[in-house]
PDB file of N, CA and C in Angstrom:
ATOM      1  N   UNK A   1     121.548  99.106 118.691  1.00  0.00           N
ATOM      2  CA  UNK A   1     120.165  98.754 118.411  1.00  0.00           C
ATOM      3  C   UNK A   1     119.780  99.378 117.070  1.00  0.00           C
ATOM      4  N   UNK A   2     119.000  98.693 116.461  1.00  0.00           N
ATOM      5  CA  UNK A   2     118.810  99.173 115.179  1.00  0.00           C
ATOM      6  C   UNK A   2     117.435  99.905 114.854  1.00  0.00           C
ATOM      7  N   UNK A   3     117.481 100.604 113.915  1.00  0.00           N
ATOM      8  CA  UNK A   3     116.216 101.456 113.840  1.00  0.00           C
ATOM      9  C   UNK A   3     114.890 100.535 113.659  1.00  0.00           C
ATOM     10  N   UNK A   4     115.261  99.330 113.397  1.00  0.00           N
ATOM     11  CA  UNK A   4     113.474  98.719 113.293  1.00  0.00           C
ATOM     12  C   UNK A   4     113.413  98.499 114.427  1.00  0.00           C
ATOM     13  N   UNK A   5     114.542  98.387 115.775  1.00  0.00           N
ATOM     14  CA  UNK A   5     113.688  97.788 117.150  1.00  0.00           C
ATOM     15  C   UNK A   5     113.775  99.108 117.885  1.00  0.00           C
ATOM     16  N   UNK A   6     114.282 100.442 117.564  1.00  0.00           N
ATOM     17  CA  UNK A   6     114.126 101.296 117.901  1.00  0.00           C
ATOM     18  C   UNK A   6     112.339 101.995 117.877  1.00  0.00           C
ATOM     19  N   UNK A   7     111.977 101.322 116.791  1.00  0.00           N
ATOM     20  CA  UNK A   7     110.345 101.670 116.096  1.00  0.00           C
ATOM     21  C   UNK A   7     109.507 100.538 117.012  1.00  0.00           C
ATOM     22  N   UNK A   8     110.054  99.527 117.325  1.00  0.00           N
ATOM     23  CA  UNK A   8     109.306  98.587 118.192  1.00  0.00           C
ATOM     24  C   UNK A   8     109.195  99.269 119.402  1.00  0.00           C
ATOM     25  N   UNK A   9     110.133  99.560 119.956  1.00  0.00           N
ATOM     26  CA  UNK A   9     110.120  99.826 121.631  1.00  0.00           C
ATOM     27  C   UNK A   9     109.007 101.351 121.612  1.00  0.00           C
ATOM     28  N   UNK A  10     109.361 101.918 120.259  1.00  0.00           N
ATOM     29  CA  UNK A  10     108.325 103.139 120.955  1.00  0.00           C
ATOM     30  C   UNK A  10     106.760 102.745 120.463  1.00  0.00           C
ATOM     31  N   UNK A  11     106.778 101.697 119.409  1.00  0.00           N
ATOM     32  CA  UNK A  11     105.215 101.320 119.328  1.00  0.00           C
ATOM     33  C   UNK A  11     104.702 101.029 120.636  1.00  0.00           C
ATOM     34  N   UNK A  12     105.525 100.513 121.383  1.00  0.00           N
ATOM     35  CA  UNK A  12     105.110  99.574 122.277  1.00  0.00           C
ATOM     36  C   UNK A  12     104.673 100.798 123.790  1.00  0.00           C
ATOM     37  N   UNK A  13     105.406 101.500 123.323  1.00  0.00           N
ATOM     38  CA  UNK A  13     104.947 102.980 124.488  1.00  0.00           C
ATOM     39  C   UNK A  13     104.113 103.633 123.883  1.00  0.00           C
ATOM     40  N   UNK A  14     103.921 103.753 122.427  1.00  0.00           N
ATOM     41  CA  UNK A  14     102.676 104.141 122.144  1.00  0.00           C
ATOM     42  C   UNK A  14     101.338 103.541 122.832  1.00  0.00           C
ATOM     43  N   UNK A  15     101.352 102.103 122.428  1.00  0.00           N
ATOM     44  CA  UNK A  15     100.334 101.374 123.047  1.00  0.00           C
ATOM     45  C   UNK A  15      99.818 101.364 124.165  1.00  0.00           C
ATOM     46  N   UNK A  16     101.050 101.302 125.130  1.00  0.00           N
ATOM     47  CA  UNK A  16     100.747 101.753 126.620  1.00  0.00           C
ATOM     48  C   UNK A  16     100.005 103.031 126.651  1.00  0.00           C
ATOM     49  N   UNK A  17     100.753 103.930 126.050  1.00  0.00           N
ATOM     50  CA  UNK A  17     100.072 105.394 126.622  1.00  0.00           C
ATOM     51  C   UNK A  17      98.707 105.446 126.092  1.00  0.00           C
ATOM     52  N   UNK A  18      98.427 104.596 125.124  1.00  0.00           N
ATOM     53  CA  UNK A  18      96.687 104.712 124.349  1.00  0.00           C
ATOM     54  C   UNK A  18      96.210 103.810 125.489  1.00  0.00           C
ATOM     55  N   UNK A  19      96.407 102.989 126.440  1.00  0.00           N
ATOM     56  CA  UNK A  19      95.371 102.277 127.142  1.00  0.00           C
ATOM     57  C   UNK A  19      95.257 102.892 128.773  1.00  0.00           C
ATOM     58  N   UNK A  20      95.891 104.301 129.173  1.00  0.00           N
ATOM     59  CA  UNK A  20      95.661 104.516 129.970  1.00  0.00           C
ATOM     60  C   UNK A  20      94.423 104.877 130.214  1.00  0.00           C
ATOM     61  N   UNK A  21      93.936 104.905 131.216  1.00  0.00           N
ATOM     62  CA  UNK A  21      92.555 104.842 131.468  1.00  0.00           C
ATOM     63  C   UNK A  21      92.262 106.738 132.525  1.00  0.00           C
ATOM     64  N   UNK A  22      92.612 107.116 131.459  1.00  0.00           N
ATOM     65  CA  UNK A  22      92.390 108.811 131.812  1.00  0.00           C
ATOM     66  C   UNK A  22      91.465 109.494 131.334  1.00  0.00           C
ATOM     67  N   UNK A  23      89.804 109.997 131.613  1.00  0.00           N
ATOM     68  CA  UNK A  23      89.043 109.999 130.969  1.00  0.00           C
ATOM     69  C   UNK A  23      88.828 111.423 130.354  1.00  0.00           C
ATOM     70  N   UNK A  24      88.341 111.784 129.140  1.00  0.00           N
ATOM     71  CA  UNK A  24      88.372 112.076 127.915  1.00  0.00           C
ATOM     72  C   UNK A  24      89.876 112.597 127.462  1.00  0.00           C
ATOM     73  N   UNK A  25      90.853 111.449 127.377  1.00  0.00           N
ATOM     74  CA  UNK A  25      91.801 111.761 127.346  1.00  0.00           C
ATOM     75  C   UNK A  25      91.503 111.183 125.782  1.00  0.00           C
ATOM     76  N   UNK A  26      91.273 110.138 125.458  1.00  0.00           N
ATOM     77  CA  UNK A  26      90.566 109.758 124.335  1.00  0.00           C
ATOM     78  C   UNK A  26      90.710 110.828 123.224  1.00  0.00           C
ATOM     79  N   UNK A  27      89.930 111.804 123.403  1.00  0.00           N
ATOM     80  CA  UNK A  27      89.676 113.157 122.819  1.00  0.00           C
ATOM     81  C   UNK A  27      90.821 114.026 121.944  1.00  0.00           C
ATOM     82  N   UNK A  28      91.780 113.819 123.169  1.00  0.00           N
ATOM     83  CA  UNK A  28      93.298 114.056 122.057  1.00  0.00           C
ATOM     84  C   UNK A  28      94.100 113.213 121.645  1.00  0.00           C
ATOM     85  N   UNK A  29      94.014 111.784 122.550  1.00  0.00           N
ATOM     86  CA  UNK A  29      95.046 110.815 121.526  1.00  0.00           C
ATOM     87  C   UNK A  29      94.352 110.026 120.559  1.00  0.00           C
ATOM     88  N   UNK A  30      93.246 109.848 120.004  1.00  0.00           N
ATOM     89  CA  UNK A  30      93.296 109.230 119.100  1.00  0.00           C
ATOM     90  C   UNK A  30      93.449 110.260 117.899  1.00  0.00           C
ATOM     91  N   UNK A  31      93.143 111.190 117.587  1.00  0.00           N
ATOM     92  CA  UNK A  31      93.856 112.087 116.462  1.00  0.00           C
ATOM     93  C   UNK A  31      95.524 112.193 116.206  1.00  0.00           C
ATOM     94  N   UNK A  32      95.798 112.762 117.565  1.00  0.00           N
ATOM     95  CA  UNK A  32      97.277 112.243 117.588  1.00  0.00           C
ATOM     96  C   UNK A  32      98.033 110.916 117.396  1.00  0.00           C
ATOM     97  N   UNK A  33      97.496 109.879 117.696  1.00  0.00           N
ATOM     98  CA  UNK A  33      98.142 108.421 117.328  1.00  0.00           C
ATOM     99  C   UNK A  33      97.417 108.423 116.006  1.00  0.00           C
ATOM    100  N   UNK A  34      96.385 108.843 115.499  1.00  0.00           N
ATOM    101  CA  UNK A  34      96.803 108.184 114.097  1.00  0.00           C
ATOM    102  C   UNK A  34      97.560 109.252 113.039  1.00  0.00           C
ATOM    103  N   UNK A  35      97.853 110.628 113.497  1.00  0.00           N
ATOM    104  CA  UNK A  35      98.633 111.397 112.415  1.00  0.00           C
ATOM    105  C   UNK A  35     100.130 110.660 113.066  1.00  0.00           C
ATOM    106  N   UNK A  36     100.671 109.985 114.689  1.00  0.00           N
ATOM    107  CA  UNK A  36     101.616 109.091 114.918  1.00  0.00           C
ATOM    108  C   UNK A  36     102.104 108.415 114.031  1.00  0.00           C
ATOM    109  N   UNK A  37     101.211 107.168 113.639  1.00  0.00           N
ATOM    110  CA  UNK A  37     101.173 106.257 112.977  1.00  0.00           C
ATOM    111  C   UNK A  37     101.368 106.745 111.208  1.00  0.00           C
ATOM    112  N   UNK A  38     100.991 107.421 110.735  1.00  0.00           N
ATOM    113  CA  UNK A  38     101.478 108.338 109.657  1.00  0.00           C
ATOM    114  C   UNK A  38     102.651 108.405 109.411  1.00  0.00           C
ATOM    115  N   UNK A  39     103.302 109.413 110.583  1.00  0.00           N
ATOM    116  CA  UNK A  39     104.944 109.627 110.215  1.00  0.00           C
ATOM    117  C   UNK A  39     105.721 108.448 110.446  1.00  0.00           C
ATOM    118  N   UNK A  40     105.340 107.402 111.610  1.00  0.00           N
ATOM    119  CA  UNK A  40     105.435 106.334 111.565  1.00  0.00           C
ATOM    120  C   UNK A  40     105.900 105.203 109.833  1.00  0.00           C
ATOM    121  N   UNK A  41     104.805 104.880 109.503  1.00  0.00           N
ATOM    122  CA  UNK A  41     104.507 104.307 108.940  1.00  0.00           C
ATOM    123  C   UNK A  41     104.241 105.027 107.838  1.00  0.00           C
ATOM    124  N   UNK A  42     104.864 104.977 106.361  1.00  0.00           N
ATOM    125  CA  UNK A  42     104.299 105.645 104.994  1.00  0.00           C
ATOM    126  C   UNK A  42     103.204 105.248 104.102  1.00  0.00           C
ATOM    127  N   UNK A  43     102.905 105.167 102.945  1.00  0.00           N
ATOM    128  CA  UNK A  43     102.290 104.972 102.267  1.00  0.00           C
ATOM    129  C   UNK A  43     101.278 104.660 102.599  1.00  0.00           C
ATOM    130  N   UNK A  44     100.146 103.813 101.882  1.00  0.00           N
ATOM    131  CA  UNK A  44      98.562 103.475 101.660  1.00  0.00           C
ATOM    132  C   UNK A  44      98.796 102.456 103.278  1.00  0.00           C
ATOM    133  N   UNK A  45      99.496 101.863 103.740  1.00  0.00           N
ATOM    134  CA  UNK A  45      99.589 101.235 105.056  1.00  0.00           C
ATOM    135  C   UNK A  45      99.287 101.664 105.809  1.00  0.00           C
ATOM    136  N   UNK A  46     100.648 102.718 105.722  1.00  0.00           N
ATOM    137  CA  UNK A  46     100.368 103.773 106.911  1.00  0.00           C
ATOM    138  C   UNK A  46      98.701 104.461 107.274  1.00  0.00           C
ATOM    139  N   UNK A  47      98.304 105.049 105.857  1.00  0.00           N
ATOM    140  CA  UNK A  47      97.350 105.680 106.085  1.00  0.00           C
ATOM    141  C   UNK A  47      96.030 104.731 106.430  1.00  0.00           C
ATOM    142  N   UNK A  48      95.967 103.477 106.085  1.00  0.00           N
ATOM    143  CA  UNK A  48      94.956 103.086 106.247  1.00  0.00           C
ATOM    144  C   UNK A  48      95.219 102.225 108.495  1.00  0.00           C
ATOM    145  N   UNK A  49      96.484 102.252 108.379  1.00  0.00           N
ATOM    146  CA  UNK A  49      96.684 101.937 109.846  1.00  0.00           C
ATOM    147  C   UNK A  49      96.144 103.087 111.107  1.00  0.00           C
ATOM    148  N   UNK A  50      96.512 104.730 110.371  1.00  0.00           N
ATOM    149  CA  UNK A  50      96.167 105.749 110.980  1.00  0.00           C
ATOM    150  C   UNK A  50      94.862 105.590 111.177  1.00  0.00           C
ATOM    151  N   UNK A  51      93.811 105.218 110.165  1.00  0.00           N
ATOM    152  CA  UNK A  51      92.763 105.680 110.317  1.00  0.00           C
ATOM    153  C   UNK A  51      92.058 104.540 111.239  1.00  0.00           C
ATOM    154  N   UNK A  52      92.378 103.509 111.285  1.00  0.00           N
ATOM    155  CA  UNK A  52      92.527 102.307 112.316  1.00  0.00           C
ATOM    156  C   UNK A  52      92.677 102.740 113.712  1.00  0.00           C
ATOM    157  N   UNK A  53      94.198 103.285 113.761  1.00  0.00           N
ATOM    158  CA  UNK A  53      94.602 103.841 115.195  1.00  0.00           C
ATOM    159  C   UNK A  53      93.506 104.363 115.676  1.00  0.00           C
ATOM    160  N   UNK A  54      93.065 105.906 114.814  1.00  0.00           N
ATOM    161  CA  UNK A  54      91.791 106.556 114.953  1.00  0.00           C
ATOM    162  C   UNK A  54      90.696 106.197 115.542  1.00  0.00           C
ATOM    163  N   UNK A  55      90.477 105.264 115.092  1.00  0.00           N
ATOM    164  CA  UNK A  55      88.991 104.950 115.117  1.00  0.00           C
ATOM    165  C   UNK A  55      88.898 103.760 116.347  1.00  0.00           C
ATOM    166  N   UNK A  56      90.095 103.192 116.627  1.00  0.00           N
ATOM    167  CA  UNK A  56      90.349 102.560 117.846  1.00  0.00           C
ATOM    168  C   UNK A  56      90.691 103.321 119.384  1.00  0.00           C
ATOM    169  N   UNK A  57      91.265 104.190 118.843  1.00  0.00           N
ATOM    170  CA  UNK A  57      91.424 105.094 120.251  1.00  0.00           C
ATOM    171  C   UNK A  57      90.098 105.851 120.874  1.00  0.00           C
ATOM    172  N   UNK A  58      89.684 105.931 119.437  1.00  0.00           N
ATOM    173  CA  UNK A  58      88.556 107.052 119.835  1.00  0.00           C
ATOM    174  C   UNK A  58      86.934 106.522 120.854  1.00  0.00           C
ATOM    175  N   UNK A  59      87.077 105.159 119.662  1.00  0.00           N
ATOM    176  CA  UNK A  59      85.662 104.104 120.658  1.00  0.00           C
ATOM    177  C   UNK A  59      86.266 103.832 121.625  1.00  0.00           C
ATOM    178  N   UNK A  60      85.118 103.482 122.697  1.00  0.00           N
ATOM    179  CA  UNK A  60      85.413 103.185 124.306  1.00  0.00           C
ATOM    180  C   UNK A  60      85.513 101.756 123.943  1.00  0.00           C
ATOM    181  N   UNK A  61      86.520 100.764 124.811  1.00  0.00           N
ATOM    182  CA  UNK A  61      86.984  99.648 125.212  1.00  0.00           C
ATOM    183  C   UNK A  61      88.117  99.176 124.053  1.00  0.00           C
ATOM    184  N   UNK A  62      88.013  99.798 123.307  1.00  0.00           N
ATOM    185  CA  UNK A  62      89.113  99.354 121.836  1.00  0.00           C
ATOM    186  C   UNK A  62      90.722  99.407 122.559  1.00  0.00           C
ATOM    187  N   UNK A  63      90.764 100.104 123.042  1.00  0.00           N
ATOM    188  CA  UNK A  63      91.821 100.736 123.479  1.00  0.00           C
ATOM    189  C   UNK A  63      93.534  99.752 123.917  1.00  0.00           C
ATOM    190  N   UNK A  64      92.690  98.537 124.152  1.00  0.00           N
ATOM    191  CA  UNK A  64      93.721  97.362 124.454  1.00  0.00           C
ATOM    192  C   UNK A  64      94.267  96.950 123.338  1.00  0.00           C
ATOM    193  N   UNK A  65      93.989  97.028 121.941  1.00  0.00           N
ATOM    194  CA  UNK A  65      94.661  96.719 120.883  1.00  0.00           C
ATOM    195  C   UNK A  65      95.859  97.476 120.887  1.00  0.00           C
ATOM    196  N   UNK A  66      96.658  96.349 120.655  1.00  0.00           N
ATOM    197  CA  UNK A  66      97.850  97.216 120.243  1.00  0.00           C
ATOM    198  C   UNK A  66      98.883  97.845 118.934  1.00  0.00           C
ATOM    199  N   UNK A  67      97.622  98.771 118.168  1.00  0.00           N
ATOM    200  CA  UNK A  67      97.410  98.752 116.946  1.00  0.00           C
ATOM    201  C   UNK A  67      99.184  99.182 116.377  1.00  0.00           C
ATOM    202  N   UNK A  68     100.181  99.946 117.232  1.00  0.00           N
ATOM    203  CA  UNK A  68     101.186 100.372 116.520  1.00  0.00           C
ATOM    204  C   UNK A  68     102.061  99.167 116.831  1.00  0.00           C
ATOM    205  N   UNK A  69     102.183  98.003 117.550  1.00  0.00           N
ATOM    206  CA  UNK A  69     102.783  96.790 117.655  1.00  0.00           C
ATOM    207  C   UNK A  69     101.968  96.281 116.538  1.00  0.00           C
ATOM    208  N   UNK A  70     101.208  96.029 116.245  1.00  0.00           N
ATOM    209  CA  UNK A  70     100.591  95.118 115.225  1.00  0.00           C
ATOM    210  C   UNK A  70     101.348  95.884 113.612  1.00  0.00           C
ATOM    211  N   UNK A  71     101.134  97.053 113.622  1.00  0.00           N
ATOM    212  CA  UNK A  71     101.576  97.667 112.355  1.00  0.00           C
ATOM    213  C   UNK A  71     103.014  96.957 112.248  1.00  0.00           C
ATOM    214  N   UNK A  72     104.086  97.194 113.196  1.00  0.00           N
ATOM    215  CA  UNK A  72     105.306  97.179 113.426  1.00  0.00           C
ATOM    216  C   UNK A  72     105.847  95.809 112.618  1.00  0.00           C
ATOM    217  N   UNK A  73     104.290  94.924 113.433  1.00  0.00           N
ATOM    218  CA  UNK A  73     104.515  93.510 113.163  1.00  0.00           C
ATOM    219  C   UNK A  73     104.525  93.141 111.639  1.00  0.00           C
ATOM    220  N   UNK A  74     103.218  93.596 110.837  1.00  0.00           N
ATOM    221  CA  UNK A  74     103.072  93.850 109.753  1.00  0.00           C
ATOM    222  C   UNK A  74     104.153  94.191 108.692  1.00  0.00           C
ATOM    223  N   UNK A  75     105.015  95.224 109.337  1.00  0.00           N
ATOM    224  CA  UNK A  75     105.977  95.799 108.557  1.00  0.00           C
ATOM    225  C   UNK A  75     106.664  95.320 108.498  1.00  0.00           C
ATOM    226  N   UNK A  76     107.692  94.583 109.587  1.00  0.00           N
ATOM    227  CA  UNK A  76     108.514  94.298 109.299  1.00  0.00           C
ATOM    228  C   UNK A  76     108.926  92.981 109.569  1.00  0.00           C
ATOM    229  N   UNK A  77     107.898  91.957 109.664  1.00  0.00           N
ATOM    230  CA  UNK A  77     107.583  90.296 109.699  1.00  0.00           C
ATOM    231  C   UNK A  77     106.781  89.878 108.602  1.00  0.00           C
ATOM    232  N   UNK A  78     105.697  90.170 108.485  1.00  0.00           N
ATOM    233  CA  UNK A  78     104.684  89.732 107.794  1.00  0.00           C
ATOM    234  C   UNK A  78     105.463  90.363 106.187  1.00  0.00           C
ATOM    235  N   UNK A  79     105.385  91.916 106.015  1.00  0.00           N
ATOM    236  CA  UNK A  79     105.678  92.319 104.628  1.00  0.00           C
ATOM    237  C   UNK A  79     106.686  92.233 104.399  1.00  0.00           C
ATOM    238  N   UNK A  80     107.794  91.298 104.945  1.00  0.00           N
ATOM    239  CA  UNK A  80     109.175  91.016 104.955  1.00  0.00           C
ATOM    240  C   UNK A  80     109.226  89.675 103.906  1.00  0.00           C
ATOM    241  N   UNK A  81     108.469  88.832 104.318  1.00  0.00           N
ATOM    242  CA  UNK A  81     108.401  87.138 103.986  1.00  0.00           C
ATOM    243  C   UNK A  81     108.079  87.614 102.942  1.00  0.00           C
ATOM    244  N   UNK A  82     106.642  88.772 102.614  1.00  0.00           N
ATOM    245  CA  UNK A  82     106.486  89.091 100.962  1.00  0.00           C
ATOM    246  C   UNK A  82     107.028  89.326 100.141  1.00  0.00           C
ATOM    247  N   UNK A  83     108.327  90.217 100.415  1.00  0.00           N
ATOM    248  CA  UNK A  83     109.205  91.072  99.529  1.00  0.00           C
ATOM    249  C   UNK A  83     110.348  89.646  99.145  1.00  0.00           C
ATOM    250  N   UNK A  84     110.174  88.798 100.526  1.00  0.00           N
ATOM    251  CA  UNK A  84     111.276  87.579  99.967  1.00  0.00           C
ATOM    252  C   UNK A  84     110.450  86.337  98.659  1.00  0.00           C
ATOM    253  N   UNK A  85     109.543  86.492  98.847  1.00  0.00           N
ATOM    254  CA  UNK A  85     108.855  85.467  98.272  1.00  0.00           C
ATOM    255  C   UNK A  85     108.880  86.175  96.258  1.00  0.00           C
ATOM    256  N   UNK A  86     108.586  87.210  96.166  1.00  0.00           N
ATOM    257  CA  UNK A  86     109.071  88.062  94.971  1.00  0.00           C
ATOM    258  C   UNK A  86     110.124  88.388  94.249  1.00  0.00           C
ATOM    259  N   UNK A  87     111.238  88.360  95.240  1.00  0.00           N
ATOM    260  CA  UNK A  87     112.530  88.078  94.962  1.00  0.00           C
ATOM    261  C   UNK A  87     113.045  86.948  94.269  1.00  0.00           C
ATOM    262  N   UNK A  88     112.691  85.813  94.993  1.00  0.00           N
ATOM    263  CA  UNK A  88     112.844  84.360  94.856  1.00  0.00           C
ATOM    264  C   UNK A  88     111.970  84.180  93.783  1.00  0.00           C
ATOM    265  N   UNK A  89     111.226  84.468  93.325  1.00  0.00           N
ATOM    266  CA  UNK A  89     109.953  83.889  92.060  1.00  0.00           C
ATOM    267  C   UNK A  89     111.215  83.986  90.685  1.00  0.00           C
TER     268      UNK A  89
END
């Protein structure tokens, strides 16, 4: 298995563990998922995904997004087709 689906499977347990419904559990994971999403994820992405994570974990009902699958998606689907499309020009 390769390290990008290695980064999928644990986004994807990230996500889970942000929608458990444990109350003011809130309180410590959304700080923690977005400094996550950080080491995760580098640059101006990363950081602007962290502060996303953040601010999603932290409000009540957000919590079903599945902001480190979406990054994942981002990274390595979406900003994939980009880097090909630049190449090819």
């Amino acid at each position: 298995m390769t390290k990008k689906y290695k980064k999928l499977i644990l986004s994807i347990v990230l996500d889970i563990i942000g929608i458990i419904p444990i109350p003011f559990i809130d309180v410590i994971w959304a700080p923690l998922s977005g400094y996550i999403m950080t080491k995760m994820y580098k640059g101006k992405q990363g950081k602007m995904a962290a502060i996303f994570s953040f601010i999603e974990e932290a409000l009540p009902f957000l919590d079903v997004i599945p902001t480190f699958t979406i990054m994942w998606f981002y990274s390595y689907v979406i900003n994939k087709e980009e880097v090909k499309e630049i190449i090819s020009s």
